[in-house]
PDB file of N, CA and C in Angstrom:
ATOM      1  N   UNK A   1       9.615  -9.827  13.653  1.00  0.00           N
ATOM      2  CA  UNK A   1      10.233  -8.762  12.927  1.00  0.00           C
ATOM      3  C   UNK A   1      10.781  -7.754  13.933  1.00  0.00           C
ATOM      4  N   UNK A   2      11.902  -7.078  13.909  1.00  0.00           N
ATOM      5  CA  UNK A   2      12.711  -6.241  14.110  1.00  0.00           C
ATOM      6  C   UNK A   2      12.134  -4.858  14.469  1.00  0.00           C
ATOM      7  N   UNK A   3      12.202  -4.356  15.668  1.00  0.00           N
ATOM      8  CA  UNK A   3      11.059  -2.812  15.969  1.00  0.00           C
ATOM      9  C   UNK A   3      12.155  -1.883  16.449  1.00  0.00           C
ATOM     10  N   UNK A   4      12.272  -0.913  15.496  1.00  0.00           N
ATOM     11  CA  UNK A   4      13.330   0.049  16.088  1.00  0.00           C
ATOM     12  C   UNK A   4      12.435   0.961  16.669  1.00  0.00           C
ATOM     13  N   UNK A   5      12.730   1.133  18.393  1.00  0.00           N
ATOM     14  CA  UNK A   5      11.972   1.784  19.584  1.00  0.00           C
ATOM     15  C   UNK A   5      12.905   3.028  19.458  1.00  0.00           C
ATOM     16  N   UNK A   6      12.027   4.111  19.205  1.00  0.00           N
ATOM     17  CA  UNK A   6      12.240   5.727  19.587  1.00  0.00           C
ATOM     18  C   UNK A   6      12.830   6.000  20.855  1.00  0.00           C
ATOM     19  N   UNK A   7      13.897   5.954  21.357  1.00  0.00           N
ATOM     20  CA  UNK A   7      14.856   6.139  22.839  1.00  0.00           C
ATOM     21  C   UNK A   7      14.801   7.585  23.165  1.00  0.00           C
ATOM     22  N   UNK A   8      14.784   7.670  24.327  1.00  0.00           N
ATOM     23  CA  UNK A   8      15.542   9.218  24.485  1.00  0.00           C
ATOM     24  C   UNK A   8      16.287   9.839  23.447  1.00  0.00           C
ATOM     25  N   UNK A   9      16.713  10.704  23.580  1.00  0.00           N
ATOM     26  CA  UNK A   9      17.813  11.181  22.570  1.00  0.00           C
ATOM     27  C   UNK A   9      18.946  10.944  22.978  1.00  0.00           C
ATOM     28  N   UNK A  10      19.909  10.660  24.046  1.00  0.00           N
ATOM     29  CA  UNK A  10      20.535  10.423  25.144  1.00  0.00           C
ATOM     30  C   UNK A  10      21.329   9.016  24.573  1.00  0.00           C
ATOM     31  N   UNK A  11      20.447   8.151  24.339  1.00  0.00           N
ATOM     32  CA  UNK A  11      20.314   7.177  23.554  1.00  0.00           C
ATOM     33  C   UNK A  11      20.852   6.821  22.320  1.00  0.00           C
ATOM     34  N   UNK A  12      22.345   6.578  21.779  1.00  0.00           N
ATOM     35  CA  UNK A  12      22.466   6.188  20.173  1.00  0.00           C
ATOM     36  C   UNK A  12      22.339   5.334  19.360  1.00  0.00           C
ATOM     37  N   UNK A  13      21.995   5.249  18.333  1.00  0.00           N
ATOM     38  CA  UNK A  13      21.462   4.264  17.304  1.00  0.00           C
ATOM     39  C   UNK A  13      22.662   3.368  17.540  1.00  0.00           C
ATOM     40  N   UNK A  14      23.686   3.403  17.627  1.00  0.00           N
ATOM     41  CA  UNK A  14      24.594   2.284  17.860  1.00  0.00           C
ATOM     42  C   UNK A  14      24.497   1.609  18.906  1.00  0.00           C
ATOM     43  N   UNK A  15      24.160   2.110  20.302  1.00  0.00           N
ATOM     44  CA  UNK A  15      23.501   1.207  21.249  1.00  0.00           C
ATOM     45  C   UNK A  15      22.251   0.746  21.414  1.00  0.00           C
ATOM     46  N   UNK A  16      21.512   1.465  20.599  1.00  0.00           N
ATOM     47  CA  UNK A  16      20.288   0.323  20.379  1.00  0.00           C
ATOM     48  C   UNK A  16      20.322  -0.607  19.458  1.00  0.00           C
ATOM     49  N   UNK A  17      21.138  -0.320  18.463  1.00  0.00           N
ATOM     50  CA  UNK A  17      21.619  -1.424  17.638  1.00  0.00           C
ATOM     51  C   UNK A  17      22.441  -2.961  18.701  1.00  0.00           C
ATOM     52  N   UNK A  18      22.905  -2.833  19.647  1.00  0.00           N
ATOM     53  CA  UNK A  18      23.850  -3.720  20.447  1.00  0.00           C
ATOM     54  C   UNK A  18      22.651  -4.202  21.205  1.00  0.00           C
ATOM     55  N   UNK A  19      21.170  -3.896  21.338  1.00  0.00           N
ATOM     56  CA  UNK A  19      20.634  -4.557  22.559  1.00  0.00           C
ATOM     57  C   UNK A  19      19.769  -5.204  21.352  1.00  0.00           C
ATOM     58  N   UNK A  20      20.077  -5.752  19.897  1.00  0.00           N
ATOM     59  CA  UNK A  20      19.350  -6.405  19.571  1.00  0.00           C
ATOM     60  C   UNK A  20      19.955  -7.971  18.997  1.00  0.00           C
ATOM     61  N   UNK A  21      18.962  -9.107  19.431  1.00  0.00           N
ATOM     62  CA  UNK A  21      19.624 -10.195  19.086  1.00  0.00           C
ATOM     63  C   UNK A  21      19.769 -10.134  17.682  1.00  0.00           C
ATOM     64  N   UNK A  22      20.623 -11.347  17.156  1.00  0.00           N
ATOM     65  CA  UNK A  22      21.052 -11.566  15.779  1.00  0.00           C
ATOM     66  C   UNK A  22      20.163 -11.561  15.034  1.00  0.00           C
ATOM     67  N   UNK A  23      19.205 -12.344  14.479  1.00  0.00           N
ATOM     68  CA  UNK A  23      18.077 -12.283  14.146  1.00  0.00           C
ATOM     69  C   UNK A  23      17.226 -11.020  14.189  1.00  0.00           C
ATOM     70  N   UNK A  24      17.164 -10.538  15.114  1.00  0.00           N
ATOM     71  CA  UNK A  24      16.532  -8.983  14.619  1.00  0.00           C
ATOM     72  C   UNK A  24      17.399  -8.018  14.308  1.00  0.00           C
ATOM     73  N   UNK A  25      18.526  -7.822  14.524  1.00  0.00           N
ATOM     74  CA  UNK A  25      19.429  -6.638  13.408  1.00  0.00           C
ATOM     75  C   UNK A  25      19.278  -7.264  12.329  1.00  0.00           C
ATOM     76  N   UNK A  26      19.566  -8.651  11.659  1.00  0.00           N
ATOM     77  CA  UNK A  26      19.220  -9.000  10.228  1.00  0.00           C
ATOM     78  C   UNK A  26      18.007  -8.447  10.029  1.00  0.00           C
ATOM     79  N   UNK A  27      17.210  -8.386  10.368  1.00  0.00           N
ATOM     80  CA  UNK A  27      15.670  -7.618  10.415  1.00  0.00           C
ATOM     81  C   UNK A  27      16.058  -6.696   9.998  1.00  0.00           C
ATOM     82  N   UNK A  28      16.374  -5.971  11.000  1.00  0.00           N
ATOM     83  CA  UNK A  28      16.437  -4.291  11.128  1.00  0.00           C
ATOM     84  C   UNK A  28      17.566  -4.129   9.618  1.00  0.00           C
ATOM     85  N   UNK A  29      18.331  -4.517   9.105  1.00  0.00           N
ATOM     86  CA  UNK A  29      19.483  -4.304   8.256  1.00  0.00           C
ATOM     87  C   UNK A  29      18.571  -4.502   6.813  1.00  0.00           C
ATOM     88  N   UNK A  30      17.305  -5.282   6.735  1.00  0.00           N
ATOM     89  CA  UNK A  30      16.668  -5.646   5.836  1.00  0.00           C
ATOM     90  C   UNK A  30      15.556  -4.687   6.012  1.00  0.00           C
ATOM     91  N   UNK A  31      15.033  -4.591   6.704  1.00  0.00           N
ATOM     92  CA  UNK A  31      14.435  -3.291   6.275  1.00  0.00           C
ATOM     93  C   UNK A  31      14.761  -2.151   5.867  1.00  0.00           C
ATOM     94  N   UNK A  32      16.157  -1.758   6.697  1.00  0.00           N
ATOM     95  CA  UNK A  32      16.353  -0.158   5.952  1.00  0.00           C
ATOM     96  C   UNK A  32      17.189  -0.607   4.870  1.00  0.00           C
ATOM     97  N   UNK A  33      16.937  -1.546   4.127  1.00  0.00           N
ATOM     98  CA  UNK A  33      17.358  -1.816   2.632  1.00  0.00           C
ATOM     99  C   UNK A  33      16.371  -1.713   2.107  1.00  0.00           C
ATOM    100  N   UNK A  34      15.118  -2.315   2.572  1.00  0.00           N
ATOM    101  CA  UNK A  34      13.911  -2.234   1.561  1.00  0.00           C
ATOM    102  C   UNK A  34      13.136  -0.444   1.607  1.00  0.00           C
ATOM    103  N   UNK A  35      13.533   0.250   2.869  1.00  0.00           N
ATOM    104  CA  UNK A  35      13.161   1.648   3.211  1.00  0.00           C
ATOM    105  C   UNK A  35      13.757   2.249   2.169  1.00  0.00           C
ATOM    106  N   UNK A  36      14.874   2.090   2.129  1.00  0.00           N
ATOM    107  CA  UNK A  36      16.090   2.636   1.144  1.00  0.00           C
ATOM    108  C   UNK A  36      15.829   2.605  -0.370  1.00  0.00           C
ATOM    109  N   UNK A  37      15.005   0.917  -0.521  1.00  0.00           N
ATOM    110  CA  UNK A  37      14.921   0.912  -2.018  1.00  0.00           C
ATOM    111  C   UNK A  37      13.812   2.242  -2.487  1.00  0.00           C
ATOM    112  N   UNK A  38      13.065   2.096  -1.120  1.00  0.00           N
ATOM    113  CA  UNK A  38      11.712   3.179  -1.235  1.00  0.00           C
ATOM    114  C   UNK A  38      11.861   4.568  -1.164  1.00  0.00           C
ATOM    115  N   UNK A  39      12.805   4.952  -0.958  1.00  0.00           N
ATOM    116  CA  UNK A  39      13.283   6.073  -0.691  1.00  0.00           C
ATOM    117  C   UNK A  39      13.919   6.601  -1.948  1.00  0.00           C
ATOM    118  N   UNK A  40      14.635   5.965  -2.803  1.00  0.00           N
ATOM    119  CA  UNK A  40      15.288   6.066  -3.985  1.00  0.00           C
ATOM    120  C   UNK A  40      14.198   6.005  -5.248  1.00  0.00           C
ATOM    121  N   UNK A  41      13.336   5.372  -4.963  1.00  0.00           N
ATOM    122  CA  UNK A  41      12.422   5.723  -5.659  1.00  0.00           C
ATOM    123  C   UNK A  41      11.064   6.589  -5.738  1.00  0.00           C
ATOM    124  N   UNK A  42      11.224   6.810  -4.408  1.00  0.00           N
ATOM    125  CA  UNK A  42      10.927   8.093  -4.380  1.00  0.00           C
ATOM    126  C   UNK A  42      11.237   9.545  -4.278  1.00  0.00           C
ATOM    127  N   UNK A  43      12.711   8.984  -4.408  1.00  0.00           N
ATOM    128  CA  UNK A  43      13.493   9.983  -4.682  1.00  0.00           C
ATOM    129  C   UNK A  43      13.983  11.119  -3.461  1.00  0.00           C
ATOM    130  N   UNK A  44      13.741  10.441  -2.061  1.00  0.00           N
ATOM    131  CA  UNK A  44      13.657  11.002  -0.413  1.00  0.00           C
ATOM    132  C   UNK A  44      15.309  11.259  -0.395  1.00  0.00           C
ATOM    133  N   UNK A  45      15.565  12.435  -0.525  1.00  0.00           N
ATOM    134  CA  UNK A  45      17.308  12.632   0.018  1.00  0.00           C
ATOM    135  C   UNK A  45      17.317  12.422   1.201  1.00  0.00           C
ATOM    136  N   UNK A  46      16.562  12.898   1.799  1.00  0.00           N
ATOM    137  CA  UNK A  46      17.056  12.422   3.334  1.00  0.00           C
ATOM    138  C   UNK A  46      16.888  11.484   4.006  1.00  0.00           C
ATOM    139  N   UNK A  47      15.813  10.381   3.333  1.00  0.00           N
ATOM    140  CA  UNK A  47      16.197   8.757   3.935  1.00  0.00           C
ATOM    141  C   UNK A  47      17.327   8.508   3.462  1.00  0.00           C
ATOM    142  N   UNK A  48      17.571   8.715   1.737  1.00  0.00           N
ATOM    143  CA  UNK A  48      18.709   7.853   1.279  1.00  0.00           C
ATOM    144  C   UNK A  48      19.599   8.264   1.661  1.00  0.00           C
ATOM    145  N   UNK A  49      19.976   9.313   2.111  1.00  0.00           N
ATOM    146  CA  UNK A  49      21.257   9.616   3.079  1.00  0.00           C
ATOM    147  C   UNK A  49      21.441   8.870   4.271  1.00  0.00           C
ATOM    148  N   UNK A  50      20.620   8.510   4.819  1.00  0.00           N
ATOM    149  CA  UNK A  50      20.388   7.685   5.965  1.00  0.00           C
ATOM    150  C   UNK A  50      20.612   6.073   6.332  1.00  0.00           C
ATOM    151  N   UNK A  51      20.287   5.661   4.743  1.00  0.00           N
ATOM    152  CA  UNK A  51      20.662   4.385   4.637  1.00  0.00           C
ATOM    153  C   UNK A  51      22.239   3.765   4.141  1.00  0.00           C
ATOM    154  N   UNK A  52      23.081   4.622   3.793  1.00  0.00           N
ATOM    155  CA  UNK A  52      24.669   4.111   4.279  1.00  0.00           C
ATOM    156  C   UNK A  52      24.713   3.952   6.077  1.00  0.00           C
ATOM    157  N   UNK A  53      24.128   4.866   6.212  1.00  0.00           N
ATOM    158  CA  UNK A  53      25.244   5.253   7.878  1.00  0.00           C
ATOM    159  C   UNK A  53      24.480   4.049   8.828  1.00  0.00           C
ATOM    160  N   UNK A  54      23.241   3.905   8.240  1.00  0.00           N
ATOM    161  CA  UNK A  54      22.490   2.548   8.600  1.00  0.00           C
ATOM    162  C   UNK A  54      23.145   1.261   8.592  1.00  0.00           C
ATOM    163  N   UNK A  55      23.634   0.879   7.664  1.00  0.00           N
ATOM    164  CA  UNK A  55      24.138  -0.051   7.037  1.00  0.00           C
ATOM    165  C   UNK A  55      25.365  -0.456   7.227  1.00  0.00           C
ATOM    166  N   UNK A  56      26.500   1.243   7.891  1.00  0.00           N
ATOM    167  CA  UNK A  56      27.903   1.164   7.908  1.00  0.00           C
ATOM    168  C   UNK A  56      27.568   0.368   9.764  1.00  0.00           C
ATOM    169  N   UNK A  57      26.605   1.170  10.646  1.00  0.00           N
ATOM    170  CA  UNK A  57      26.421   1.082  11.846  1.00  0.00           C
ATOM    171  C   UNK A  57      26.084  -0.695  12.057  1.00  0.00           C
ATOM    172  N   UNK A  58      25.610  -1.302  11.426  1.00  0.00           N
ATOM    173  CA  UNK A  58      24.739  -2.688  11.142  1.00  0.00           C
ATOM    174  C   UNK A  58      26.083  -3.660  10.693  1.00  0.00           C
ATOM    175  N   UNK A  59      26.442  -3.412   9.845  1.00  0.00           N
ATOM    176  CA  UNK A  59      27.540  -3.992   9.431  1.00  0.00           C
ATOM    177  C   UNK A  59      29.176  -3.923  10.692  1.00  0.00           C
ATOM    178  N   UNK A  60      29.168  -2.765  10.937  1.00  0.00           N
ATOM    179  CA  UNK A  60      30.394  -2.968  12.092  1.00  0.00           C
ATOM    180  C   UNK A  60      29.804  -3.973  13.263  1.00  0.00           C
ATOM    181  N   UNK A  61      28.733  -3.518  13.917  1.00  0.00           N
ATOM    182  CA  UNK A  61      27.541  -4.136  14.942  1.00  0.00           C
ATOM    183  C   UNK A  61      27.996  -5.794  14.867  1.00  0.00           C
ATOM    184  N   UNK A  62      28.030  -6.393  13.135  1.00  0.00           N
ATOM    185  CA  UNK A  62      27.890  -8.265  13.043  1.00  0.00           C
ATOM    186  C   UNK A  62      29.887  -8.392  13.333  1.00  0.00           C
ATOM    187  N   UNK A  63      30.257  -7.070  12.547  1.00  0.00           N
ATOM    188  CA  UNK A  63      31.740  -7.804  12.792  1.00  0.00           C
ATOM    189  C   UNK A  63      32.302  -7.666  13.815  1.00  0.00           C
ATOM    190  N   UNK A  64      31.707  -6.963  14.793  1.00  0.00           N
ATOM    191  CA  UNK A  64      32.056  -7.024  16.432  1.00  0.00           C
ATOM    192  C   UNK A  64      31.780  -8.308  16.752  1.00  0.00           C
ATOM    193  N   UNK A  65      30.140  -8.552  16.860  1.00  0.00           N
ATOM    194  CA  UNK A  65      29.904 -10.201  17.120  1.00  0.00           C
ATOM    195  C   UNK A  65      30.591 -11.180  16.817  1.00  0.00           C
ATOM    196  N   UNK A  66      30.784 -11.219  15.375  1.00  0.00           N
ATOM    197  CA  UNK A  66      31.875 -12.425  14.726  1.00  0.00           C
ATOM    198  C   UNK A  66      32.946 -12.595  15.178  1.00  0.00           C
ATOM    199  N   UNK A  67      33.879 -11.622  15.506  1.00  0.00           N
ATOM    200  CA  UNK A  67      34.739 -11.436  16.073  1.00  0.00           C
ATOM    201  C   UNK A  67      35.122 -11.862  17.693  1.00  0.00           C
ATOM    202  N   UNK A  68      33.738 -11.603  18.624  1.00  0.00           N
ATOM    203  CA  UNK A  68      33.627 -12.379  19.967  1.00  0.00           C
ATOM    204  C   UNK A  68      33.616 -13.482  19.989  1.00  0.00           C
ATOM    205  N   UNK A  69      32.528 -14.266  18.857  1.00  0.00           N
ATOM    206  CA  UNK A  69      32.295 -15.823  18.933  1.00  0.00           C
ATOM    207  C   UNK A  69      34.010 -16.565  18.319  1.00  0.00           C
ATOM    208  N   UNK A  70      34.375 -15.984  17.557  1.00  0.00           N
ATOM    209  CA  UNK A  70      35.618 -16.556  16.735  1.00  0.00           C
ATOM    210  C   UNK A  70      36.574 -16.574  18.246  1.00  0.00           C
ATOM    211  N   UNK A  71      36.682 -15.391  19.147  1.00  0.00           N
ATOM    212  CA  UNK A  71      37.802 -15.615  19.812  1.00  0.00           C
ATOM    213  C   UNK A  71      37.265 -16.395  21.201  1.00  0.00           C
ATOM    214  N   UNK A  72      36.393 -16.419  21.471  1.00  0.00           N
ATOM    215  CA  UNK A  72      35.814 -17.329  22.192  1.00  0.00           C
ATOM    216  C   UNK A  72      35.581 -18.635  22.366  1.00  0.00           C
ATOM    217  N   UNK A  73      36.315 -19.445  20.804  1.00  0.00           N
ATOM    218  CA  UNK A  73      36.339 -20.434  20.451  1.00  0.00           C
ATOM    219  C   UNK A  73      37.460 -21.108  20.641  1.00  0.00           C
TER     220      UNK A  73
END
């Protein structure tokens, strides 16, 4: 499973997002869906605010990849 490590601050969630293999951002993308579901039901504004920009960051992250392997081919 997928361990999002507390970095410096220095550090952005988009580049720690890039030092993780495929398999663990699917991790990481599945959890802050299931955080998210938890958050909404508990009604947390400030996770659920958190989980688009999660999701927008995760989602650009695979179509960068896809995009290397496709032209690499």
């Amino acid at each position: 499973m997928a361990r999002y490590t507390q970095l410096p601050e220095t550090v952005s969630l988009e580049d720690q997002i890039k030092t993780l293999a495929d398999e663990e951002l699917l991790d990481f993308w599945e959890e802050t869906q299931q955080l998210g579901q938890a958050a909404e039901a508990e009604e947390d504004t400030d996770a659920h605010t958190l989980g688009p920009e999660f999701e927008r960051i995760i989602l650009l992250e695979l179509q960068m990849r896809s995009c290397r392997r496709v032209g690499s081919i």
